[in-house]
C-alpha atoms as a PDB file:
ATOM      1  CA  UNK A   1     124.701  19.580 126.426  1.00  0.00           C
ATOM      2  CA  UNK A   2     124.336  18.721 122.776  1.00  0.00           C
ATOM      3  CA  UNK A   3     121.549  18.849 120.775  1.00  0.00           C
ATOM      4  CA  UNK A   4     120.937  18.270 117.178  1.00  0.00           C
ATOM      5  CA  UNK A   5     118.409  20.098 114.520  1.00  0.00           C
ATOM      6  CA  UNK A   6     117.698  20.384 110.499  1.00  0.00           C
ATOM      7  CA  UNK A   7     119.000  23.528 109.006  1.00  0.00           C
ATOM      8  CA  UNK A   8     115.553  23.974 106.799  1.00  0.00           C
ATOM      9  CA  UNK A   9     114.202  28.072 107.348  1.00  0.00           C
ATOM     10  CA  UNK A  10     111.150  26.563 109.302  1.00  0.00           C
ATOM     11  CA  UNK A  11     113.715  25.606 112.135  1.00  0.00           C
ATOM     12  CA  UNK A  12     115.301  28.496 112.411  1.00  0.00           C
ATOM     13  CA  UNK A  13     113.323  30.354 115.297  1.00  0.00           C
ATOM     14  CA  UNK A  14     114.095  27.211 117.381  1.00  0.00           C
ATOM     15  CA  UNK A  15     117.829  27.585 117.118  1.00  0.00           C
ATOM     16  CA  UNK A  16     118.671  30.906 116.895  1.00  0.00           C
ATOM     17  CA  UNK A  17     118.832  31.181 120.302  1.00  0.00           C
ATOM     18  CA  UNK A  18     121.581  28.812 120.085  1.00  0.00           C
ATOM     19  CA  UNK A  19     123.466  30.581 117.416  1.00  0.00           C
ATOM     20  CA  UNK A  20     123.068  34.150 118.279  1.00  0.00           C
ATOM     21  CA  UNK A  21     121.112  34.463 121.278  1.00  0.00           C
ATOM     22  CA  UNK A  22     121.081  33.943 124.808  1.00  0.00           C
ATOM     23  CA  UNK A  23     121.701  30.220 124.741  1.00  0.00           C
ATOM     24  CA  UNK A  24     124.952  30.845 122.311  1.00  0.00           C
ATOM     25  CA  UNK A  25     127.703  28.456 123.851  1.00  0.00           C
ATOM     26  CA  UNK A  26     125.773  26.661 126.511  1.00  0.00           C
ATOM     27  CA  UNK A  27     125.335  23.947 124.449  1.00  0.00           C
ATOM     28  CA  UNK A  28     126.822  22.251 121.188  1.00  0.00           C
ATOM     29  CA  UNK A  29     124.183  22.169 117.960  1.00  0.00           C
ATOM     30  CA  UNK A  30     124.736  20.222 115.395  1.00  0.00           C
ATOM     31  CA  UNK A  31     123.377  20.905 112.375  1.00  0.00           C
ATOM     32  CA  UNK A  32     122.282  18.702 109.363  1.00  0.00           C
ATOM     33  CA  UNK A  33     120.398  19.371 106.282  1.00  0.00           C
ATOM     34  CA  UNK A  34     117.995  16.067 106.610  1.00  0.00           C
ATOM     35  CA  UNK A  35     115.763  15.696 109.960  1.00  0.00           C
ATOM     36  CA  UNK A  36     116.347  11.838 109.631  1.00  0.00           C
ATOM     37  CA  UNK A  37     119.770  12.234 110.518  1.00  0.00           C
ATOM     38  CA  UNK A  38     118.790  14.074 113.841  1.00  0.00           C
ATOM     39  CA  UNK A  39     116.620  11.400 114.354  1.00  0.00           C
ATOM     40  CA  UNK A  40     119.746   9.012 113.682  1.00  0.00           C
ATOM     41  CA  UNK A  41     121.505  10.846 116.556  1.00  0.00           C
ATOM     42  CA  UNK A  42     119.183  10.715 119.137  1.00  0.00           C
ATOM     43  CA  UNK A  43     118.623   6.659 118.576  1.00  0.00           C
ATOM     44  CA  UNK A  44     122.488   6.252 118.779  1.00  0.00           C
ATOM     45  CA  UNK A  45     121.946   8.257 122.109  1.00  0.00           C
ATOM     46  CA  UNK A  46     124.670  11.114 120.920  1.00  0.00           C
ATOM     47  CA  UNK A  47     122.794  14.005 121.701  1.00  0.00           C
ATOM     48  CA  UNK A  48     120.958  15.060 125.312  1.00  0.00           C
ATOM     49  CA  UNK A  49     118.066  16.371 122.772  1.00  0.00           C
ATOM     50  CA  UNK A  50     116.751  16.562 119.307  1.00  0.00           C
ATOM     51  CA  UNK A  51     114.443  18.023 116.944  1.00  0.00           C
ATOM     52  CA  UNK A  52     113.281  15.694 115.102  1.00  0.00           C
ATOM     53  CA  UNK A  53     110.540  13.922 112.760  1.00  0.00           C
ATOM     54  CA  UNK A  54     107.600  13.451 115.280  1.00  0.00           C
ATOM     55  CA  UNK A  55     107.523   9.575 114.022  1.00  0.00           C
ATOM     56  CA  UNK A  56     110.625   9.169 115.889  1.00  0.00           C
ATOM     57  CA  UNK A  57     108.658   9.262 119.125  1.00  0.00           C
ATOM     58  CA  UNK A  58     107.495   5.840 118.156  1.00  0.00           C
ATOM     59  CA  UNK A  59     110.527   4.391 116.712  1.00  0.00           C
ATOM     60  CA  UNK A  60     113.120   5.369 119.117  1.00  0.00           C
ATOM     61  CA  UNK A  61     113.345   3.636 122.398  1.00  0.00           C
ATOM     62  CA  UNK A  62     112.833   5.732 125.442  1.00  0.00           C
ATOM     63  CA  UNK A  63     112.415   9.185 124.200  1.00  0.00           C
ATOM     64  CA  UNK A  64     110.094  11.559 125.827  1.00  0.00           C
ATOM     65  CA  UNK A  65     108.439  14.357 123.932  1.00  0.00           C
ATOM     66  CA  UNK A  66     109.536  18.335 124.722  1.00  0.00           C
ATOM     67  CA  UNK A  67     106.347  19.833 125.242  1.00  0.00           C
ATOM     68  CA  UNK A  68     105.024  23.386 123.935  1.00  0.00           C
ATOM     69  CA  UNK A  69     107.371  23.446 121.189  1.00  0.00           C
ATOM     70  CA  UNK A  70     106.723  21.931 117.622  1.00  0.00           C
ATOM     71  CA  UNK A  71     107.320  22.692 113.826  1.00  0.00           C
ATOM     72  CA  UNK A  72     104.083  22.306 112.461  1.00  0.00           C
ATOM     73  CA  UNK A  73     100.912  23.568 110.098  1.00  0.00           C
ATOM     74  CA  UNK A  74      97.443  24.300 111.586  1.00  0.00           C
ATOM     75  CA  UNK A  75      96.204  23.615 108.003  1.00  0.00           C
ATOM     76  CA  UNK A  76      99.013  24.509 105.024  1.00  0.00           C
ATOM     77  CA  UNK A  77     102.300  24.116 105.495  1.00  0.00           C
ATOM     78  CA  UNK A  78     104.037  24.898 101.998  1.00  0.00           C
ATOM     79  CA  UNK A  79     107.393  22.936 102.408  1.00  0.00           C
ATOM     80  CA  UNK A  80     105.917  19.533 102.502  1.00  0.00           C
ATOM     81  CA  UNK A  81     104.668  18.701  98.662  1.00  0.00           C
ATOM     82  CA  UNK A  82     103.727  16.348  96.245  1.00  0.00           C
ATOM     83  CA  UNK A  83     104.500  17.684  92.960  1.00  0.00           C
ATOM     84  CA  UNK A  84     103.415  15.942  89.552  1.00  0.00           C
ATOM     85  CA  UNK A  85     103.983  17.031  85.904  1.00  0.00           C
ATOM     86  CA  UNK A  86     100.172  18.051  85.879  1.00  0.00           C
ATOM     87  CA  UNK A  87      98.449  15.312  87.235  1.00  0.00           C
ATOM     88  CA  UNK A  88      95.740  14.810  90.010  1.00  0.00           C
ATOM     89  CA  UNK A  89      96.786  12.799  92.734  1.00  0.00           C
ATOM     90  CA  UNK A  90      93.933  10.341  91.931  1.00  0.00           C
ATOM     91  CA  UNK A  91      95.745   9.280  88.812  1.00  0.00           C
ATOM     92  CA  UNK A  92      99.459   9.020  90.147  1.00  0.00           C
ATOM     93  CA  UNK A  93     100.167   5.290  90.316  1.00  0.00           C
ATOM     94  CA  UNK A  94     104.334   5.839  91.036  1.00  0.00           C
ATOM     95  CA  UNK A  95     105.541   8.205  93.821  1.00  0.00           C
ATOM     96  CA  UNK A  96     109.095   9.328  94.490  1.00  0.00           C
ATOM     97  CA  UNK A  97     110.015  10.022  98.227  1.00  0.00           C
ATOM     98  CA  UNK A  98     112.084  12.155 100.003  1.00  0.00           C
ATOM     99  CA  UNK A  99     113.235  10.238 102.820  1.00  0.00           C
ATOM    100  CA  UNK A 100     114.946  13.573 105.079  1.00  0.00           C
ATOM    101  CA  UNK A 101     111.824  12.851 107.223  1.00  0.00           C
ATOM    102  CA  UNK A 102     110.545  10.377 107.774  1.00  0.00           C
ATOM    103  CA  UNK A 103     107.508  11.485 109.486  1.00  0.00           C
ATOM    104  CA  UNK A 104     106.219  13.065 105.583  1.00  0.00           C
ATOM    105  CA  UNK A 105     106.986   9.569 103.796  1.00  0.00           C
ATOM    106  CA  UNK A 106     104.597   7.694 105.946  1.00  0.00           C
ATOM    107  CA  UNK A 107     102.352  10.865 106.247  1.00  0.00           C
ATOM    108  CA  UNK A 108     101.836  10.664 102.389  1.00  0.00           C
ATOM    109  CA  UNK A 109     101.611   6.640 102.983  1.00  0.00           C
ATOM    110  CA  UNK A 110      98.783   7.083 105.000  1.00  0.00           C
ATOM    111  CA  UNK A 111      97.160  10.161 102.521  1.00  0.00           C
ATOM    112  CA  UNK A 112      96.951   7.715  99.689  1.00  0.00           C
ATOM    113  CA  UNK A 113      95.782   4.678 101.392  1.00  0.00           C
ATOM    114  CA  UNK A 114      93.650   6.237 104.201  1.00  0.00           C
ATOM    115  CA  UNK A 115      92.018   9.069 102.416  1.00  0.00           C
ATOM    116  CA  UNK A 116      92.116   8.228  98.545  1.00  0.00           C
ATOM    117  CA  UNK A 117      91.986   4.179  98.678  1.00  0.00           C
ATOM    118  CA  UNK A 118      94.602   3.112  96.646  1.00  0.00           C
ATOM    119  CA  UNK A 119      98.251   2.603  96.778  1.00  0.00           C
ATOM    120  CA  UNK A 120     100.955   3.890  94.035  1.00  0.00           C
ATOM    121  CA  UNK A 121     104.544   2.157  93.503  1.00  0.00           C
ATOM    122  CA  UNK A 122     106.891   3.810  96.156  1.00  0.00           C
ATOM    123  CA  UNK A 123     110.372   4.717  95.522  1.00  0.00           C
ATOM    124  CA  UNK A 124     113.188   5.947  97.796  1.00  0.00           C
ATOM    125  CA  UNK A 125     114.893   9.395  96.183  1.00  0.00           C
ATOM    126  CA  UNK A 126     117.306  11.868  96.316  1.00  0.00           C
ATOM    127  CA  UNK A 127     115.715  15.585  96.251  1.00  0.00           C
ATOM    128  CA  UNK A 128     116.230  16.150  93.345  1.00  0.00           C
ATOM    129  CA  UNK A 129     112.610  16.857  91.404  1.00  0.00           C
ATOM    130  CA  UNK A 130     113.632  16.770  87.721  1.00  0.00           C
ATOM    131  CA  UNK A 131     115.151  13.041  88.436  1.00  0.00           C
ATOM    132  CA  UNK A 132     112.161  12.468  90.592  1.00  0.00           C
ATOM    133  CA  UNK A 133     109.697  13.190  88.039  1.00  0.00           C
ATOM    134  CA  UNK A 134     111.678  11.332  85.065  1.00  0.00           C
ATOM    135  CA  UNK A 135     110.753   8.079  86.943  1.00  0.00           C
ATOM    136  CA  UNK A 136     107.701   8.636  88.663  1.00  0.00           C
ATOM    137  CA  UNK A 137     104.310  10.533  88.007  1.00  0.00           C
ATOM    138  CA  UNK A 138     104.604  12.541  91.257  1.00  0.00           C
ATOM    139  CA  UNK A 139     107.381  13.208  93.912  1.00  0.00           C
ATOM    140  CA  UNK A 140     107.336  14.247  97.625  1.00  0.00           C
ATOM    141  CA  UNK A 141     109.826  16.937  98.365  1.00  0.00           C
ATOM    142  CA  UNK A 142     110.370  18.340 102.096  1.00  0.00           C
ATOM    143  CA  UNK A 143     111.796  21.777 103.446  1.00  0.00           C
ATOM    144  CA  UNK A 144     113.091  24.503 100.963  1.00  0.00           C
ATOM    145  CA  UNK A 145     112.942  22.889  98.253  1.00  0.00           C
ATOM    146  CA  UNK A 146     109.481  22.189  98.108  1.00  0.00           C
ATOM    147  CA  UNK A 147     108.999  25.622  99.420  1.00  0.00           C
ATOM    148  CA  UNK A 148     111.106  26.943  96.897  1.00  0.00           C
ATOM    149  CA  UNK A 149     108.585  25.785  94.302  1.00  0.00           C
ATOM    150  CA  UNK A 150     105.922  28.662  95.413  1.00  0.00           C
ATOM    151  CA  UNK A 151     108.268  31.257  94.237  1.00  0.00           C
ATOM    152  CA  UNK A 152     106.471  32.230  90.776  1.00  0.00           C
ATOM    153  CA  UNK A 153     109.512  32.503  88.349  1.00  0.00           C
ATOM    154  CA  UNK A 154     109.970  28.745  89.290  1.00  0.00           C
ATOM    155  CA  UNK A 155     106.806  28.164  89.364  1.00  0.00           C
ATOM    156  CA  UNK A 156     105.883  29.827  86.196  1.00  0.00           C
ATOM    157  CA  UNK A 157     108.857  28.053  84.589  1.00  0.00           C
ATOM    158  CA  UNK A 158     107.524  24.727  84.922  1.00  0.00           C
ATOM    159  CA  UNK A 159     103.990  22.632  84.495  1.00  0.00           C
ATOM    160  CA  UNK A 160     103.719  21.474  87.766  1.00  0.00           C
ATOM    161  CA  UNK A 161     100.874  20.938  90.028  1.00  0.00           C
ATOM    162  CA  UNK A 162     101.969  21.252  93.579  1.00  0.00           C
ATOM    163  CA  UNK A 163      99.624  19.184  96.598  1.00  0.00           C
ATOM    164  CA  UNK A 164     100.120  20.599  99.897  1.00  0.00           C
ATOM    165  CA  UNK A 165     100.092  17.618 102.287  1.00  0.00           C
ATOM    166  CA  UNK A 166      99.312  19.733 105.446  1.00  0.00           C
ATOM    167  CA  UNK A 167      96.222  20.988 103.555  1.00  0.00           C
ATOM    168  CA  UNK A 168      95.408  17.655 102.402  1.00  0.00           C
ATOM    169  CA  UNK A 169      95.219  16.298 106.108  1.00  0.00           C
ATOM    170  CA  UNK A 170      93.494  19.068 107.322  1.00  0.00           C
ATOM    171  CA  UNK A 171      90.812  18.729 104.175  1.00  0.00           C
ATOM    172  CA  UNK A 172      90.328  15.150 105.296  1.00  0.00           C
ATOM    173  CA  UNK A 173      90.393  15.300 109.406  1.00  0.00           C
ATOM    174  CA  UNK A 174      89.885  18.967 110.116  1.00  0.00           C
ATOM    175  CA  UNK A 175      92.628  19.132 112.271  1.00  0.00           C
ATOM    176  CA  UNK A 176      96.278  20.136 112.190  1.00  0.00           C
ATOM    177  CA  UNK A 177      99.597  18.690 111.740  1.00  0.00           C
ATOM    178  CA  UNK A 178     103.047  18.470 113.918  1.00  0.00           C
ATOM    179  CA  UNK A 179     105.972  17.522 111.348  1.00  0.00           C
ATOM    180  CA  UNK A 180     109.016  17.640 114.620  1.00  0.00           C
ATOM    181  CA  UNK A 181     109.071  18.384 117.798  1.00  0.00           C
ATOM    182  CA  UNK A 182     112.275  18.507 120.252  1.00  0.00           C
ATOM    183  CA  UNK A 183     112.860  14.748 122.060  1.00  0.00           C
ATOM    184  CA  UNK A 184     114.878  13.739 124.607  1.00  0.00           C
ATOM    185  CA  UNK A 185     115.999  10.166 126.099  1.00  0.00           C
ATOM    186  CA  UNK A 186     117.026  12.230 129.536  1.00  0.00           C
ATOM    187  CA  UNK A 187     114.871  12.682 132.405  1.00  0.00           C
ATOM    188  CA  UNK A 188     115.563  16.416 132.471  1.00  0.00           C
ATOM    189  CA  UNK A 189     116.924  18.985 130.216  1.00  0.00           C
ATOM    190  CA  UNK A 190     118.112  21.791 131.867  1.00  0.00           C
ATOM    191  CA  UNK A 191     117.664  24.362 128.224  1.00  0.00           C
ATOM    192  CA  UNK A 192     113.984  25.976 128.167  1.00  0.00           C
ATOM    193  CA  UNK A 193     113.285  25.629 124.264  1.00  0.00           C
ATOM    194  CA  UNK A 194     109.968  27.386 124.802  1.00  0.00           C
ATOM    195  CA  UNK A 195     112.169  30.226 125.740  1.00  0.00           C
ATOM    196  CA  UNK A 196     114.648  30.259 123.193  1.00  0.00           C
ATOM    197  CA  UNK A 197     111.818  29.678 120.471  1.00  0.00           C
ATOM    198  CA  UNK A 198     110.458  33.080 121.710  1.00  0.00           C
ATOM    199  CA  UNK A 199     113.809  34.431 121.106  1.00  0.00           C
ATOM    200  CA  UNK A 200     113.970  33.170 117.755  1.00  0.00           C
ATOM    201  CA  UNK A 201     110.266  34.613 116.905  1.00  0.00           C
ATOM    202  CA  UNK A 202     111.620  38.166 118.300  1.00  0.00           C
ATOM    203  CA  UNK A 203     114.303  38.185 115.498  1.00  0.00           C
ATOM    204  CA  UNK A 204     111.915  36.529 112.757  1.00  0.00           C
ATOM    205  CA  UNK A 205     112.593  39.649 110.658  1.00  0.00           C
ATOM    206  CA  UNK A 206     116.406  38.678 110.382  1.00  0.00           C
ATOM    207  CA  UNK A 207     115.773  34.994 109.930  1.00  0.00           C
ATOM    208  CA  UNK A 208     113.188  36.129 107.060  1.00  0.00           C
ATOM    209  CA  UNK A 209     116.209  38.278 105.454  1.00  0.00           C
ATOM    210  CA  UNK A 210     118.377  35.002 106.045  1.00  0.00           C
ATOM    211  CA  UNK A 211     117.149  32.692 103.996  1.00  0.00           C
ATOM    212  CA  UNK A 212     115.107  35.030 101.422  1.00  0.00           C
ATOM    213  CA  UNK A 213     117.971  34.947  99.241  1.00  0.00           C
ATOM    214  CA  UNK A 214     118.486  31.391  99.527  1.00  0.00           C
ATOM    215  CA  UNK A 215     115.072  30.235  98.874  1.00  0.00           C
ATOM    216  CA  UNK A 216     113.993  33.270  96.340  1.00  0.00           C
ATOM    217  CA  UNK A 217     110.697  34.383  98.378  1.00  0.00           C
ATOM    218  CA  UNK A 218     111.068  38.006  98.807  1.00  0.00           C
ATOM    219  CA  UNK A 219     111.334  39.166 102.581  1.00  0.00           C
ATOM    220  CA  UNK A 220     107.543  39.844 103.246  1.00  0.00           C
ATOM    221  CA  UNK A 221     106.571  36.298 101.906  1.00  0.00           C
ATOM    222  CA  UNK A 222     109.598  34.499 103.540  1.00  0.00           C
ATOM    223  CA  UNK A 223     107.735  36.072 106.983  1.00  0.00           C
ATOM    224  CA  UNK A 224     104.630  34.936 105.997  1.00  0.00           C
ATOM    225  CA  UNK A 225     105.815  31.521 105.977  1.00  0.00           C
ATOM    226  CA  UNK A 226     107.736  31.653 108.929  1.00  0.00           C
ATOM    227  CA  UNK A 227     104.578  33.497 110.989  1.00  0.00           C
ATOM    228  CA  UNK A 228     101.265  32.209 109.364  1.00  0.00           C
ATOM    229  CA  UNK A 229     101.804  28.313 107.530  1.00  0.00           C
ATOM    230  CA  UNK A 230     104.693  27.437 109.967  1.00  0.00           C
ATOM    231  CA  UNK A 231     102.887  27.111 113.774  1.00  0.00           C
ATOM    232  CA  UNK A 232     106.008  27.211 116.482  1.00  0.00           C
ATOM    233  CA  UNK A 233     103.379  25.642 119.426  1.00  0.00           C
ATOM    234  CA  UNK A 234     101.099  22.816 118.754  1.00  0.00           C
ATOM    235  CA  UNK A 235      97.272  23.642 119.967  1.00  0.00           C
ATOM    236  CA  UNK A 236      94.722  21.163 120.620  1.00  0.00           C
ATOM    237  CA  UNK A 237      93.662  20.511 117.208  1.00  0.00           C
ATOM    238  CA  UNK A 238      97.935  19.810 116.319  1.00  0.00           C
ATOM    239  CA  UNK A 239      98.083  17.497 119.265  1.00  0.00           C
ATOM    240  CA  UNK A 240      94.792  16.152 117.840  1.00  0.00           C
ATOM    241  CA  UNK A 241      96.254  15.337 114.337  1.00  0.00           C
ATOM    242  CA  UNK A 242      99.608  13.768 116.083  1.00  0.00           C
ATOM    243  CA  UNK A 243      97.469  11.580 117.673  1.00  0.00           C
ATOM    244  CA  UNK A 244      95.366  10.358 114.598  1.00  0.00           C
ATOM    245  CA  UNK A 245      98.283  10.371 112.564  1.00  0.00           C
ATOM    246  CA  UNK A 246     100.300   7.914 114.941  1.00  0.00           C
ATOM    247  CA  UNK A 247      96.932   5.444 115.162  1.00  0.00           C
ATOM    248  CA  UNK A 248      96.631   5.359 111.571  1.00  0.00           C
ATOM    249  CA  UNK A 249     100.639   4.661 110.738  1.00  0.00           C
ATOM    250  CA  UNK A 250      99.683   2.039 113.473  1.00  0.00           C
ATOM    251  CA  UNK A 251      96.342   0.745 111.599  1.00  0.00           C
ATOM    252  CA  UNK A 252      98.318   0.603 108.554  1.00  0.00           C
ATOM    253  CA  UNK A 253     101.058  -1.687 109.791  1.00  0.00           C
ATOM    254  CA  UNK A 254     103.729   1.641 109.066  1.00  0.00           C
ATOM    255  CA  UNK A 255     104.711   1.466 112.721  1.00  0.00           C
ATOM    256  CA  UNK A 256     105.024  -1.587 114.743  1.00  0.00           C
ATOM    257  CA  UNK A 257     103.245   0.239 118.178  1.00  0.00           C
ATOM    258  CA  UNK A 258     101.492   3.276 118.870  1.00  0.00           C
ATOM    259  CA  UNK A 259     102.674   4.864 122.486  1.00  0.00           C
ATOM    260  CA  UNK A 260     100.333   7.466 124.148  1.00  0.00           C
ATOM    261  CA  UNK A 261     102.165  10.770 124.583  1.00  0.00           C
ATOM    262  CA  UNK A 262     104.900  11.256 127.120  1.00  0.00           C
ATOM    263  CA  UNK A 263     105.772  14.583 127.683  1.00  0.00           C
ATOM    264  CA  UNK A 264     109.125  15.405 129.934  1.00  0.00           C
END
């Protein structure tokens, strides 16, 4: 079986079963920094499963949704930003965007028309803030390096003001937010990711000591991320916002359909 996943720290309790745990060798991961390029894999129909951008669900043909097992915020997340030099989102009229998920660009789409009425001049970036910021008053940065910008020497180094998008939706709709979920074009899967997710969770403290160093958040606050803004299985209210989000992409002409859920 193959499967495919982002390396980002928030995805790391769903594969470390499959690196160092009980699932180690029964199936083939392939790893890539950007979640679009999962996404990429499971429309080509390379991999038996995928975790991937939730928008995917609507964009790739005959994919069924893995239930009980998400990456997602109940109401801040952290690792998905918009960042400007100092500015309030009200005034930003050009945005910079991340495009490693796709699921955030059309998530901060929907934020400015939807919930602030107005729409700013989009542009299609690398990650890279300092050349995001040079040519537009905000930018939208996914995974560690957004998270990256909480740790204070960074973020005492800079004048930035940092919008948390997660928190932003949940302001706005009261509920919370699924960013990726595992999908599958099969009519079975014979892995149980709820199970190796609980794996993962059981050695958060070593996954926490992983990618501290990386990132710069000491151990503790690398945890905190991992345990308290990241939420490993959706509840009502995240299954809520997945809905909304999917009939507003679909209000706003960002998707072509909206498909109820279909869980395998």
């Amino acid at each position: 079986m193959r499967i495919s996943a982002s390396s980002y720290s928030n995805t790391a309790p769903l594969i470390w079963s499959f690196l160092y745990g009980r699932n180690r060798g029964k199936v083939e991961l392939i790893l890539d920094n950007a979640p679009a390029r999962s996404a990429e894999l499971l429309a080509q129909d390379r991999v038996d499963a995928a975790l991937v951008p939730v928008i995917a669900y609507q964009t790739v043909g005959k994919v069924k949704l893995i239930p009980d097992v998400c990456v997602g915020a109940r109401s801040r997340v952290r690792s998905v930003c918009l960042i400007t030099k100092g500015a309030d989102l009200a005034d930003v009229q050009s945005v910079s965007l991340d495009t490693s998920s796709r699921t955030s660009v059309l998530l901060t789409k929907i934020i400015f028309r939807e919930f602030f009425g107005f729409e700013p001049q989009w542009t299609n970036a690398r990650p890279d803030l300092d050349a995001m910021l040079k040519g537009s008053d905000a930018a939208l940065l996914i995974g560690d390096p957004a998270l990256a910008l909480s740790v204070p020497p960074a973020a005492a180094s800079r004048t930035f003001s940092v919008f948390d998008l997660a928190e932003i939706w949940h302001r706005h709709t009261g509920l919370g937010f699924v960013f990726a979920m595992w999908m599958t074009r099969r009519e079975r899967v014979v892995i149980d990711f709820a199970a190796a997710r609980d794996e993962g969770l059981d050695h958060i403290d070593e996954i926490a000591a992983n990618y501290s160093p990386q990132i710069g958040l000491n151990r503790d606050e690398m945890k905190f991320y991992l345990t308290e803004n990241i939420s490993y299985t959706p509840d009502e209210s995240m299954i809520q916002g997945m809905e909304l989000y999917f009939r507003l992409a679909a209000s706003h002409g960002l998707i072509s359909r909206n498909r109820p859920l279909n869980f395998i």
